[in-house]
Protein backbone atom coordinates (compact mmCIF):
# COMPACT_ATOMS: atom_id res chain seq x y z
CA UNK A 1 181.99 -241.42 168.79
CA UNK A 2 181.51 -244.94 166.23
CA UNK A 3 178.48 -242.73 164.19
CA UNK A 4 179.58 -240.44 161.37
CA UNK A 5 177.82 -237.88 160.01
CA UNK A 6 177.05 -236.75 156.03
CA UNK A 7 176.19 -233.57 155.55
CA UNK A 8 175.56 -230.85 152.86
CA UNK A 9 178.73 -229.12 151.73
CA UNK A 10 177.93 -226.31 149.56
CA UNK A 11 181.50 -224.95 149.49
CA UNK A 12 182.54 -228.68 147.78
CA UNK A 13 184.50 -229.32 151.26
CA UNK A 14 185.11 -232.77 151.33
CA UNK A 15 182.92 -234.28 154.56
CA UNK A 16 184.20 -237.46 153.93
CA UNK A 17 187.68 -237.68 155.74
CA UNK A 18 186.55 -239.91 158.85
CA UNK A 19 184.19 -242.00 157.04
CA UNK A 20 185.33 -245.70 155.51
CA UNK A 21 186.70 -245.67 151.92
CA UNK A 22 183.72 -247.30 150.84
CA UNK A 23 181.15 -245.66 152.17
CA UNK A 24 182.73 -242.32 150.62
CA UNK A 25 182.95 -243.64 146.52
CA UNK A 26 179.47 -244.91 146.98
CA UNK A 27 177.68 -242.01 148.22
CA UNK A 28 180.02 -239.86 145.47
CA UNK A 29 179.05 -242.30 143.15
CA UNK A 30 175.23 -241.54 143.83
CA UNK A 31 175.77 -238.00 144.01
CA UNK A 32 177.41 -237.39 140.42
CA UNK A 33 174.99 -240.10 138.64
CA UNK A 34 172.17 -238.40 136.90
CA UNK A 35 168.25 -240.16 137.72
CA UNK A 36 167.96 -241.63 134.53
CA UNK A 37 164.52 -243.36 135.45
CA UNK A 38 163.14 -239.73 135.75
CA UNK A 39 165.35 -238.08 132.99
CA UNK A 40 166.59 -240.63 130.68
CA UNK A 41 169.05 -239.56 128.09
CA UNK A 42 168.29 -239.40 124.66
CA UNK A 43 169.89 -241.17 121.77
CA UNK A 44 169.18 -240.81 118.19
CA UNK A 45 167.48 -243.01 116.81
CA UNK A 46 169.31 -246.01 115.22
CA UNK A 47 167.95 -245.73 111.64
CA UNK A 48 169.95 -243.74 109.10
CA UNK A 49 166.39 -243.20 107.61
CA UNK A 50 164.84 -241.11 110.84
CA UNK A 51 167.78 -239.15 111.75
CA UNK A 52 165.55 -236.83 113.21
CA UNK A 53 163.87 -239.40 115.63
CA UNK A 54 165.63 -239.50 118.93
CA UNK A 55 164.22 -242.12 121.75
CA UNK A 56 164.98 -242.70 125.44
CA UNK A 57 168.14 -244.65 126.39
CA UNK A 58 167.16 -247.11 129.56
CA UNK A 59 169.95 -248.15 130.93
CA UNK A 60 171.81 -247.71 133.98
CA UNK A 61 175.42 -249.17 133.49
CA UNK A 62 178.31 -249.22 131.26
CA UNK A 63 177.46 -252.41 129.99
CA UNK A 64 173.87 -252.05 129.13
CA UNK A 65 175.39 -248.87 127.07
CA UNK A 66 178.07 -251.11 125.15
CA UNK A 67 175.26 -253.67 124.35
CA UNK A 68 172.78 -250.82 122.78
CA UNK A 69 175.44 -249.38 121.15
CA UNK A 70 176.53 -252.87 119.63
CA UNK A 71 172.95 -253.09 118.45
CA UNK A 72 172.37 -250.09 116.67
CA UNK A 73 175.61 -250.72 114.47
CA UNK A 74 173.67 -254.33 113.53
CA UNK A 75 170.54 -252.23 112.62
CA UNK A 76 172.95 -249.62 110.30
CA UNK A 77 174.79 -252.75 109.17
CA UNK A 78 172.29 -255.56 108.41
CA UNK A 79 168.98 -254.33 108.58
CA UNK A 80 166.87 -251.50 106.06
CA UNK A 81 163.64 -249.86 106.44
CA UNK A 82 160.37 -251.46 105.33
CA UNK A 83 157.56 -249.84 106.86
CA UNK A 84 156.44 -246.51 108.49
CA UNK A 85 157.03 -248.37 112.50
CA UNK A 86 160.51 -248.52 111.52
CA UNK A 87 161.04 -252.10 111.93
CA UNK A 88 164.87 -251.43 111.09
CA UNK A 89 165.70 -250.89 114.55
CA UNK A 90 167.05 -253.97 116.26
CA UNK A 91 165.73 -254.49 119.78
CA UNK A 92 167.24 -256.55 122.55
CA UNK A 93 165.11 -258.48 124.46
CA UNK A 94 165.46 -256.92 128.00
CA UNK A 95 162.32 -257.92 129.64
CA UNK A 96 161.02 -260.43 127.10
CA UNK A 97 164.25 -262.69 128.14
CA UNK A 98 163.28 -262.22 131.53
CA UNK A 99 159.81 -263.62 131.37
CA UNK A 100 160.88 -266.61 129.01
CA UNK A 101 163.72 -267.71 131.22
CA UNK A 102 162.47 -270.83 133.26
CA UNK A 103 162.25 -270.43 137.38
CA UNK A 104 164.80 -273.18 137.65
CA UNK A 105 167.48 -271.28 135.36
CA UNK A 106 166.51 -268.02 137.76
CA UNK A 107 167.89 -269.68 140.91
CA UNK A 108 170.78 -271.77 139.36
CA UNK A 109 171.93 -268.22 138.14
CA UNK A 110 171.02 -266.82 141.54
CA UNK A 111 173.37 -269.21 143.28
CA UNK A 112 176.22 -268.27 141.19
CA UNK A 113 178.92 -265.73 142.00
CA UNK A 114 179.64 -263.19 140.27
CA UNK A 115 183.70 -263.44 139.22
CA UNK A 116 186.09 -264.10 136.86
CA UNK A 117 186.36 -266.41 134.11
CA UNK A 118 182.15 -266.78 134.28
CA UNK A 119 180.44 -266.81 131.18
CA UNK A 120 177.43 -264.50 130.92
CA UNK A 121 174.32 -265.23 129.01
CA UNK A 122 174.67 -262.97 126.28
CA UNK A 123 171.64 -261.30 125.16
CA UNK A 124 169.71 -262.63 122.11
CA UNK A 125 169.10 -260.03 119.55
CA UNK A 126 165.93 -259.54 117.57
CA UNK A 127 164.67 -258.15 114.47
CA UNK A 128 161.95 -257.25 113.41
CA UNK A 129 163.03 -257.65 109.66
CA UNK A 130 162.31 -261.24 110.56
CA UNK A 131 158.87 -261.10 111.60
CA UNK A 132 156.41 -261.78 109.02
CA UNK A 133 154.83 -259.10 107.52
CA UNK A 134 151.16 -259.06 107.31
CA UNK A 135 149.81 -257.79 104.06
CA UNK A 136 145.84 -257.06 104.25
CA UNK A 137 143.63 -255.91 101.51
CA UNK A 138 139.63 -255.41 100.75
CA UNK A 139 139.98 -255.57 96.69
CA UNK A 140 141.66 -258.23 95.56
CA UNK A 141 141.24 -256.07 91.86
CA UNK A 142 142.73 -252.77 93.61
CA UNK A 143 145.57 -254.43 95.74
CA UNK A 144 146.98 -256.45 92.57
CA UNK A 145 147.28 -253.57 90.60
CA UNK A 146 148.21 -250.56 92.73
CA UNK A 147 151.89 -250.45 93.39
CA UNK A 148 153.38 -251.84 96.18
CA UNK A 149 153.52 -249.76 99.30
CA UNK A 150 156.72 -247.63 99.05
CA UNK A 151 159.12 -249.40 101.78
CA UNK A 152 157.53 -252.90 101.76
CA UNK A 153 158.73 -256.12 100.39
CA UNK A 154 155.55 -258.25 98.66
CA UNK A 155 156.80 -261.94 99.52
CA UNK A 156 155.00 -264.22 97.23
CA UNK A 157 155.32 -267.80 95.40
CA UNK A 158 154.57 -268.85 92.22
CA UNK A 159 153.45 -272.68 91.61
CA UNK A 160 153.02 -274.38 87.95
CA UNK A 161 150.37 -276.66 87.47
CA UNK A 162 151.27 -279.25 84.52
CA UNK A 163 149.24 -282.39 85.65
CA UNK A 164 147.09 -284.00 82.52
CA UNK A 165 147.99 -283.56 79.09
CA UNK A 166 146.50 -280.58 78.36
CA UNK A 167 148.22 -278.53 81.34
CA UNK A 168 151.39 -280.28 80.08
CA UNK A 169 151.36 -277.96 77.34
CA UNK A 170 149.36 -275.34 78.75
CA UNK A 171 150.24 -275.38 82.45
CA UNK A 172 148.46 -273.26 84.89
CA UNK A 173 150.29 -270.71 86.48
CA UNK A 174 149.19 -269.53 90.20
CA UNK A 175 150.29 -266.53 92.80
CA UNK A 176 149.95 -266.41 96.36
CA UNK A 177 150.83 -264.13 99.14
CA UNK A 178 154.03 -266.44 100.66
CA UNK A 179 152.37 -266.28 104.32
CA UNK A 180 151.33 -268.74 106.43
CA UNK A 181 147.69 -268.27 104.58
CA UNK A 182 148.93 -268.63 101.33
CA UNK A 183 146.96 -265.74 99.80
CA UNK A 184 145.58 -266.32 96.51
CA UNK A 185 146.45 -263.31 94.07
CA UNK A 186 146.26 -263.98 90.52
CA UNK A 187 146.28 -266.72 87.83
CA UNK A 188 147.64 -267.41 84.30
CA UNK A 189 147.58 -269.66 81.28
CA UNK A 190 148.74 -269.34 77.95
CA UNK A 191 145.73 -269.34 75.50
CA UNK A 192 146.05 -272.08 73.37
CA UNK A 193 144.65 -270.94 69.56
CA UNK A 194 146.72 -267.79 69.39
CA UNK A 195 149.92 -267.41 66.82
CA UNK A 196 151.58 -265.62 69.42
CA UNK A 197 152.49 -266.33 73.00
CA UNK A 198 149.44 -264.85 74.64
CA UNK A 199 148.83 -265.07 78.11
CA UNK A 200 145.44 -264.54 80.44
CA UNK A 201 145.91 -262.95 84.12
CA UNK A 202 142.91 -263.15 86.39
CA UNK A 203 141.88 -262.83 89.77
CA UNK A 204 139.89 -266.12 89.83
CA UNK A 205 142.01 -269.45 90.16
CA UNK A 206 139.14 -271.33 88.16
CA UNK A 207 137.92 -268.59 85.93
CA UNK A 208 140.83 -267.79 83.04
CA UNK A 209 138.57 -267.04 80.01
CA UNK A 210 139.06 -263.58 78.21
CA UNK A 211 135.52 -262.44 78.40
CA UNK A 212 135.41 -263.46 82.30
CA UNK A 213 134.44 -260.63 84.95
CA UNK A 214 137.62 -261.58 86.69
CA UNK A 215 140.14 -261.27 83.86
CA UNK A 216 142.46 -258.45 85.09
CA UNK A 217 145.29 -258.32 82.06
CA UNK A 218 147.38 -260.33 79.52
CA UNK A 219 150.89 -260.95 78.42
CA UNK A 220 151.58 -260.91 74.32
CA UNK A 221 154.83 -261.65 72.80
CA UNK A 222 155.84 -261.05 69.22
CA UNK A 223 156.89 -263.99 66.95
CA UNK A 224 160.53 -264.49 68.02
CA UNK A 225 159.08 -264.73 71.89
CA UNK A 226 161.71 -262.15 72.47
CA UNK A 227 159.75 -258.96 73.29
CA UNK A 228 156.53 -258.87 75.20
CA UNK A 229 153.83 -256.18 76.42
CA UNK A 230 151.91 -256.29 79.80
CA UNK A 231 148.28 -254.77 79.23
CA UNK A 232 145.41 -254.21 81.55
CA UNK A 233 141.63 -255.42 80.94
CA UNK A 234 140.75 -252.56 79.23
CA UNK A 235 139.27 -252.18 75.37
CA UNK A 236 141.17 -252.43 72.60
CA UNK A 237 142.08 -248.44 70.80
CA UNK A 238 140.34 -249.38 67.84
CA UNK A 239 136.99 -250.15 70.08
CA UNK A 240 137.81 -247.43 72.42
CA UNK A 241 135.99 -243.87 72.77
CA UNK A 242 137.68 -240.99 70.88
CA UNK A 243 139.22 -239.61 74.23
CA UNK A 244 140.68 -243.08 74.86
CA UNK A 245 139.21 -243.29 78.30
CA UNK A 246 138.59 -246.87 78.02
CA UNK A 247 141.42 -247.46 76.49
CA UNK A 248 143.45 -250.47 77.38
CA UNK A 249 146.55 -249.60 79.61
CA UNK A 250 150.34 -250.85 78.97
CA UNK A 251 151.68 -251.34 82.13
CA UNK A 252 154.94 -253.05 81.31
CA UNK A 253 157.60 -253.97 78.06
CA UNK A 254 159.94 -256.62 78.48
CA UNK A 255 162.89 -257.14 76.29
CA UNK A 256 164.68 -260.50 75.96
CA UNK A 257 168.05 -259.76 74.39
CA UNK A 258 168.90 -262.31 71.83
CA UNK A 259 171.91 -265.04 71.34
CA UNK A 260 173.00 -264.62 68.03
CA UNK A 261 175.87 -266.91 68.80
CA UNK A 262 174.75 -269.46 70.66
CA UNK A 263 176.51 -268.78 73.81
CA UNK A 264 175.30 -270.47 76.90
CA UNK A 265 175.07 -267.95 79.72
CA UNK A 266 172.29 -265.95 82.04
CA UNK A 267 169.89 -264.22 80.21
CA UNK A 268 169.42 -260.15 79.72
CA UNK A 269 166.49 -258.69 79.86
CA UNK A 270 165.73 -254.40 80.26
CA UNK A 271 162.27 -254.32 81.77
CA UNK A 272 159.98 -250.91 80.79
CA UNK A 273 157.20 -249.91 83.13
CA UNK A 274 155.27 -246.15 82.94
CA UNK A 275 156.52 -243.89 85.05
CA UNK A 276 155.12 -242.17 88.64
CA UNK A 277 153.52 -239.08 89.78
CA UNK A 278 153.97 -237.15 92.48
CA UNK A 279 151.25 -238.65 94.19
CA UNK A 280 153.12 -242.38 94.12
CA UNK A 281 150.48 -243.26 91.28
CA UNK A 282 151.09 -244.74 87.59
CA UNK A 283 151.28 -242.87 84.85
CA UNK A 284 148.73 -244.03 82.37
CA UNK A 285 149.69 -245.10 78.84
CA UNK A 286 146.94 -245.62 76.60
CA UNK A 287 148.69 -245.59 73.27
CA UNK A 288 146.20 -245.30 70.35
CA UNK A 289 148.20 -247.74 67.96
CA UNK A 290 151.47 -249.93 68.17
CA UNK A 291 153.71 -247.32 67.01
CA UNK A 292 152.81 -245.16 70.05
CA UNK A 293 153.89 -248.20 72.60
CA UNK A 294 156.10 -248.78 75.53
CA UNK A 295 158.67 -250.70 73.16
CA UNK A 296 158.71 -248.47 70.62
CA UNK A 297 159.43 -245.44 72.69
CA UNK A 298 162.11 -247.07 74.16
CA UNK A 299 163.24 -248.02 70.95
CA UNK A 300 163.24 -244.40 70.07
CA UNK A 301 164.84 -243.63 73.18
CA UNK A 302 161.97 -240.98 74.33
CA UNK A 303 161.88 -241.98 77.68
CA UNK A 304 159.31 -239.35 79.28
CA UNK A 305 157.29 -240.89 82.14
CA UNK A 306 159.05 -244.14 81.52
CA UNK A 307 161.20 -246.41 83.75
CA UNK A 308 163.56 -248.22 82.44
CA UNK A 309 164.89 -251.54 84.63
CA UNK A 310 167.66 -254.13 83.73
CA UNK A 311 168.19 -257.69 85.55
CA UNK A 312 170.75 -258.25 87.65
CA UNK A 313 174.29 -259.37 86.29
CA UNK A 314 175.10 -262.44 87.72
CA UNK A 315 178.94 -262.96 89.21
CA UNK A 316 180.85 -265.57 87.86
CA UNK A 317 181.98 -268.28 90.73
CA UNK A 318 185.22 -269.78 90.11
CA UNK A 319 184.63 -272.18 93.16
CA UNK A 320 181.45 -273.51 91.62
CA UNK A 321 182.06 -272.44 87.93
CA UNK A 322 178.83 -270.88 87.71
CA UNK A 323 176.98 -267.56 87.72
CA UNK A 324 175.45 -266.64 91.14
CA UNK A 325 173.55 -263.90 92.53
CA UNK A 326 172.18 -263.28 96.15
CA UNK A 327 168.86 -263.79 96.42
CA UNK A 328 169.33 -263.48 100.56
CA UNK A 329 167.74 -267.36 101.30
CA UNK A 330 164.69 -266.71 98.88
CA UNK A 331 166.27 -269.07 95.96
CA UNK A 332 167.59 -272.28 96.54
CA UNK A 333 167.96 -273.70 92.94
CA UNK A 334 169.90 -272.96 90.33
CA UNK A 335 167.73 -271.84 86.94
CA UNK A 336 168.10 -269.89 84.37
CA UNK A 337 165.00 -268.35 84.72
CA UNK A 338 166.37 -266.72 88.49
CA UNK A 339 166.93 -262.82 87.93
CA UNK A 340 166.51 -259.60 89.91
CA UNK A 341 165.62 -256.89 88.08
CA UNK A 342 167.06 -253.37 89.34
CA UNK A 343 167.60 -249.44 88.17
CA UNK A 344 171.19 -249.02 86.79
CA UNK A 345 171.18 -245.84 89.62
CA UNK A 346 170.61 -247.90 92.67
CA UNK A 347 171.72 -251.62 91.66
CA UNK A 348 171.15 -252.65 95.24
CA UNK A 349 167.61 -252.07 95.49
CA UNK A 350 165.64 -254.82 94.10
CA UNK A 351 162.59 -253.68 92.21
CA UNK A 352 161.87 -257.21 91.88
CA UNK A 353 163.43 -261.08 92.29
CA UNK A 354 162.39 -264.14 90.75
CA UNK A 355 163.72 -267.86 91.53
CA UNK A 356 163.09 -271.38 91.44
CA UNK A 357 163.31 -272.87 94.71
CA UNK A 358 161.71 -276.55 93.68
CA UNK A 359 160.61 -278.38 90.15
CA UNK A 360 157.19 -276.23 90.04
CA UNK A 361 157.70 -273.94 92.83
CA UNK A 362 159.33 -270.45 92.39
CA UNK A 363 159.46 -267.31 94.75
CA UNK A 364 158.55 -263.84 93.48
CA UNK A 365 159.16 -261.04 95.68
CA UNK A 366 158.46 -257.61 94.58
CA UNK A 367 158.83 -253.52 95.57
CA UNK A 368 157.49 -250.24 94.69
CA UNK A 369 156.62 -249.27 91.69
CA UNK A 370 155.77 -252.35 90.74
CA UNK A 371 152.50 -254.10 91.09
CA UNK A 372 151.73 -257.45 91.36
CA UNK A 373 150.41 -257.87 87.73
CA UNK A 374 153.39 -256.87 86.17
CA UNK A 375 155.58 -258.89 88.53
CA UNK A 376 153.66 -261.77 87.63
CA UNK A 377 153.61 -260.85 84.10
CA UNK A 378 157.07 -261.08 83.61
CA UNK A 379 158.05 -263.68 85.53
CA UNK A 380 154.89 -265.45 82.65
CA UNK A 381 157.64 -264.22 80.26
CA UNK A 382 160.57 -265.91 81.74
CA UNK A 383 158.85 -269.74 81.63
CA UNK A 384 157.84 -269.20 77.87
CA UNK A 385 159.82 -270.70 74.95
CA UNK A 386 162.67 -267.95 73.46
CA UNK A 387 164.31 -269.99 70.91
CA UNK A 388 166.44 -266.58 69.87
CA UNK A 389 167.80 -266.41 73.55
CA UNK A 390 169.02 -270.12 74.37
């Protein structure tokens, strides 16, 4: 008479009557909760960018729920794509926590009751936005000038070399990769018998001459030092074959916009680099003469295969009675050389970022469609004399 029974009730009759109170919320507890280990549900995935992704939700109770659901509003919130493994999602560490904790923390926690007023180990978000992203290349030549991939951030640092008294007016001017390496990528000096501001880019840290196998491009500014042009190694148009195949490329135009009255205040500068094709490649611009240039097109407005970029404008602080932007951590002094350049239709997509963050060391971070030389090239633009601009 003291054992009950459970049985199969296809007519939904409750079986439960003589059984303890108990006993009958727990076995209608297991009854109406879908096996989740064999069927998990799926959620969507927590990237606005892959809407159509949709992965398997693990979890068993209410709380795990509210503490996925909490961390897919910090991945819509704080986080953005930057490569094809969507690294946007935030994870939480589950498993990883598990392993880490220490076997003496497992059984003081194990000893402890579960009741009110205890305070629960909440559990530690990552992101994968914060691990460092390795960038890997064969061609030094081919990775500085492609674009950068579409979705990925190039993190690099640019240091000035002005020890001796030559480099004091001539300093050197180096890029790396900013990763625990420290990547070499390009270097530049301003060539000292030229009646312009004329810079040398190469791909060799001790090999800057213009005839060199390893010069990649230059920087040229007109007289004023307000307007410059990026070009590639290629021959001049006059030298060049009649098709112009080995015709020098202009990959960028930067414009410096002068001070007529003196004011002190952040720069502006409208950046102008060829356009894309459908392929994510750069349209070539091999202009046979100066009038057929990036700056004169944009001075006649025809725009056709062209982008056309602008830095940043800078709020005014009333707090620190300055101009400030957010570089997100990557700047840490105050310059007038710091700028982000951007496209007047998305201002909060940085094409590129530039900013002091010691006395000779300056952080240059970069994004598709620009390449490396012409992030390099105008951030050679920003250190040189612009007596129109002060």
């Amino acid at each position: 008479t003291g054992i009950h029974f459970i049985e199969r009730n296809p007519t939904n009759v409750s079986v439960y009557e003589q059984l303890p109170r108990q006993t009958v919320m727990r076995a209608k507890r297991i009854q109406s909760r879908p096996n989740q280990r064999k069927n998990p549900r799926l959620l969507p995935h927590p990237c606005s960018k892959h809407p159509g992704i949709r992965t398997k939700a693990r979890t068993k109770t209410r709380r795990q729920r509210k503490k996925v659901n909490l961390t897919f509003e910090l991945a819509l919130r704080d986080s953005a794509c930057f490569t094809t493994v969507y690294p946007c999602c935030l994870s939480i560490s589950g498993k990883a926590e598990e392993s880490e904790e220490s076997e003496s923390e497992k059984e003081e926690k194990s000893k402890k009751k579960k009741g009110k007023g205890k305070k629960k180990k909440v559990s530690q978000i990552v992101t994968l936005m914060s691990l460092p992203l390795k960038i890997e290349f064969d061609n030094l030549e081919d990775f500085v000038m492609d674009p950068a991939p579409q979705g990925v951030t190039v993190k690099c640092r640019v240091t000035r070399d002005q020890r001796g008294v030559d480099k004091s007016l001539y300093p050197i001017y180096y890029l790396h990769l900013d990763n625990d390496k420290k990547t070499f990528l390009l270097a530049g000096r301003k060539r000292k018998k030229s009646t312009t501001s004329n810079y040398l880019i190469s791909i060799d840290a001790t090999d800057l001459s213009r005839g060199g196998e390893n010069f990649v491009g230059k920087l040229r500014s007109n007289l004023m030092g307000t307007k410059f042009t990026v070009f590639d190694n290629a021959l001049n148009p006059e030298r060049a074959l009649p098709d112009m195949s080995n015709a020098r490329q202009e990959l960028a135009g930067i414009i410096y916009e002068t001070n007529v009255l003196g004011m002190k205040g952040p720069r502006r500068m409208t950046v102008i680099i060829p356009g894309m094709n459908k392929d994510s490649e750069r349209v070539p611009l091999r202009p046979r003469n100066e009038c057929d240039g990036l700056l004169i097109r944009y001075q006649n407005r025809r725009m056709d295969n062209l982008i056309e970029l602008h830095n940043k404008t800078p709020v005014w602080n009333e707090e620190t009675a300055s101009h400030v932007l957010n570089f997100n951590g990557r700047v840490t002094q105050a310059s007038v050389k710091n700028f982000q350049i951007v496209h007047n239709k998305d201002l909060d997509y940085i094409v590129m970022q530039f900013g002091r963050i010691a006395d000779d060391i300056f952080t240059l971070d970069y994004n598709y469609p620009m390449c490396a030389v012409q992030a390099f090239a105008i951030a050679l633009s920003s250190f040189d004399g612009k007596i129109a601009c002060e």
